[in-house]
Protein backbone atom coordinates (compact mmCIF):
# COMPACT_ATOMS: atom_id res chain seq x y z
CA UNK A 1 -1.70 18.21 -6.44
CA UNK A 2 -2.51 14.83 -4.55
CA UNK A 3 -0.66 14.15 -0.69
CA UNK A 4 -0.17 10.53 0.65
CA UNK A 5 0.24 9.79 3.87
CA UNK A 6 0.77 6.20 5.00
CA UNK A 7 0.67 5.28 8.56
CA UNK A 8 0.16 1.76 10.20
CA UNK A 9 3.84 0.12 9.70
CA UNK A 10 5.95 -1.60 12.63
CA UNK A 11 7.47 -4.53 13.77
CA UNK A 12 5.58 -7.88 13.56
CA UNK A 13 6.53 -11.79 13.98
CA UNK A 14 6.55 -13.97 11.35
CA UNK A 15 2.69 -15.32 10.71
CA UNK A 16 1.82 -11.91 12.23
CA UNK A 17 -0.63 -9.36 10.60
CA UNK A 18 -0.70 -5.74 9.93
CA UNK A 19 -2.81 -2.87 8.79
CA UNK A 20 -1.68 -0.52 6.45
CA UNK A 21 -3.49 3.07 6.26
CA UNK A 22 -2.79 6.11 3.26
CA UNK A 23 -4.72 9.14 3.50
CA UNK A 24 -5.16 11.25 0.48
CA UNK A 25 -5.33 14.99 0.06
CA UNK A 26 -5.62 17.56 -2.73
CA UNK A 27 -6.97 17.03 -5.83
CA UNK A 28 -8.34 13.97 -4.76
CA UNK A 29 -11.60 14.03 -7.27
CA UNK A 30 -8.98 13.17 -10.01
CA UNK A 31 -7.86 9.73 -8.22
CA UNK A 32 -8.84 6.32 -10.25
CA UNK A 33 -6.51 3.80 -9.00
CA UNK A 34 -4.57 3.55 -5.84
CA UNK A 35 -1.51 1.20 -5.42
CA UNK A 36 0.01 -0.32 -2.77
CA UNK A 37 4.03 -0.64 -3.67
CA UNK A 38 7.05 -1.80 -1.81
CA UNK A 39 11.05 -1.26 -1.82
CA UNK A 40 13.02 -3.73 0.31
CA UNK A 41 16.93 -2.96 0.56
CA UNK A 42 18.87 -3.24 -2.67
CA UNK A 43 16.08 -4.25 -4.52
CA UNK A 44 13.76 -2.50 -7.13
CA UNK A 45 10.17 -1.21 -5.69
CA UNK A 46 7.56 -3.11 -7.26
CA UNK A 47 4.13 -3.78 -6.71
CA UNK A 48 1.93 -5.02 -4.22
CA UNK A 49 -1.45 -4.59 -4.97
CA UNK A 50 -4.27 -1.64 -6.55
CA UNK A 51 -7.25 -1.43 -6.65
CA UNK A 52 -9.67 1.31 -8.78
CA UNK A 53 -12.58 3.95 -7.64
CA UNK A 54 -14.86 0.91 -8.48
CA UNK A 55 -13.41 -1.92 -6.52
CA UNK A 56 -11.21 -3.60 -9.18
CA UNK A 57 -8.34 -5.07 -7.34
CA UNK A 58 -5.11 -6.29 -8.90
CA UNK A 59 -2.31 -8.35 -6.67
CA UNK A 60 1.40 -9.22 -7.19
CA UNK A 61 1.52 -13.11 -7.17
CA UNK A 62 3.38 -12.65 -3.59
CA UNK A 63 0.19 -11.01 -1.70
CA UNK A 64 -2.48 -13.06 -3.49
CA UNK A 65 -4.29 -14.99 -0.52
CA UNK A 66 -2.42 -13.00 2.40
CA UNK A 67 -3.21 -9.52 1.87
CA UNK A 68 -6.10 -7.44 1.15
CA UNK A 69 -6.37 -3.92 -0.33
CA UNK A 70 -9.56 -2.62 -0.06
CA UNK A 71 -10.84 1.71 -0.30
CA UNK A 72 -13.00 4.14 1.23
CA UNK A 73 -13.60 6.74 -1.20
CA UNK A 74 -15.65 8.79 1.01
CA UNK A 75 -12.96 8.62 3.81
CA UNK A 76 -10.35 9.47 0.96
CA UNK A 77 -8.28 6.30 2.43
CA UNK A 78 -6.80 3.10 0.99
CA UNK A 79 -5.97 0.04 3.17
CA UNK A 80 -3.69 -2.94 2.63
CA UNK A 81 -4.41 -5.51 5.39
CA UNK A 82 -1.36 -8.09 5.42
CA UNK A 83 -1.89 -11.75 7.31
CA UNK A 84 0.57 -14.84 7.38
CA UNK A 85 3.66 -12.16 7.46
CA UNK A 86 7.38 -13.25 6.61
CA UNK A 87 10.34 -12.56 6.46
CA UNK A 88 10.70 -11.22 3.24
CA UNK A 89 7.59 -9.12 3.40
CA UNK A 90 9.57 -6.91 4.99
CA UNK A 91 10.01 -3.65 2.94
CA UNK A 92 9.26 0.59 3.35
CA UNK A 93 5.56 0.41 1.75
CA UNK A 94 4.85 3.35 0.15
CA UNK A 95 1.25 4.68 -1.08
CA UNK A 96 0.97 5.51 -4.77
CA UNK A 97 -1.90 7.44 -7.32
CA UNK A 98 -1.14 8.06 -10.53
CA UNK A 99 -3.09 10.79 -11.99
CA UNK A 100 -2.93 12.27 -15.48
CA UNK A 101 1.01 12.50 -16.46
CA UNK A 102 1.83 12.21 -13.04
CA UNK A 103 2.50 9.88 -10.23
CA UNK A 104 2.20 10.66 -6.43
CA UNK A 105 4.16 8.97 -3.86
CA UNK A 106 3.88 9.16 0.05
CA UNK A 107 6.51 9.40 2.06
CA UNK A 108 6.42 5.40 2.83
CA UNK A 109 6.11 3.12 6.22
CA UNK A 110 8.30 0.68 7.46
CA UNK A 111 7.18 -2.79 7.78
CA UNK A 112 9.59 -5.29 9.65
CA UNK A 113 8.44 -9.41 9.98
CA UNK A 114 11.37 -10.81 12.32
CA UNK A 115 11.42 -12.92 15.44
């Protein structure tokens, strides 16, 4: 069993940065990749960005050159800085680590870019 918890969502202007935080739990020993996803309303969740135990990062076309994931492995922790917010950014960003047959989800964080 692997917990997420992500913390560090909120209300930001537009151009405005934010730091996202997801703690993991559990059977963490089994964790290769971490993923950053979002799900804005009445769309599909999709990916932001992941990254491997290693370092290997991989970014959705729409965070490449604004946001940043990055890991501490001993910390157990995953981070998604986010710069040059908009509009459309905004989304519940949820935490993700697939391991084996199964996926792991936190419970998300709500990130709002508005004026």
């Amino acid at each position: 069993q692997v917990q997420l918890v992500e913390s560090g969502g909120g209300l930001v202007q537009p151009g405005g940065s934010l730091r996202l935080s997801c703690a993991a739990s559990g059977s963490i020993f089994s964790i290769n990749v971490m993923g950053w996803y979002r799900q804005a309303p009445g769309k599909q969740r999709e990916l932001v960005a992941s990254i491997t135990k290693g370092g290997r990062t991989n970014y959705a076309d729409s965070a490449k050159g604004r946001f940043t994931i990055s890991r501490d492995n001993a910390k157990n922790r995953v981070y998604l800085q986010m710069n040059s917010l908009k509009p459309e950014d905004t989304a519940v960003y949820y935490c993700n680590a697939p391991v084996a047959l199964r996926v792991y989800w936190g419970q998300g964080t709500q990130v709002t870019v508005s004026s």
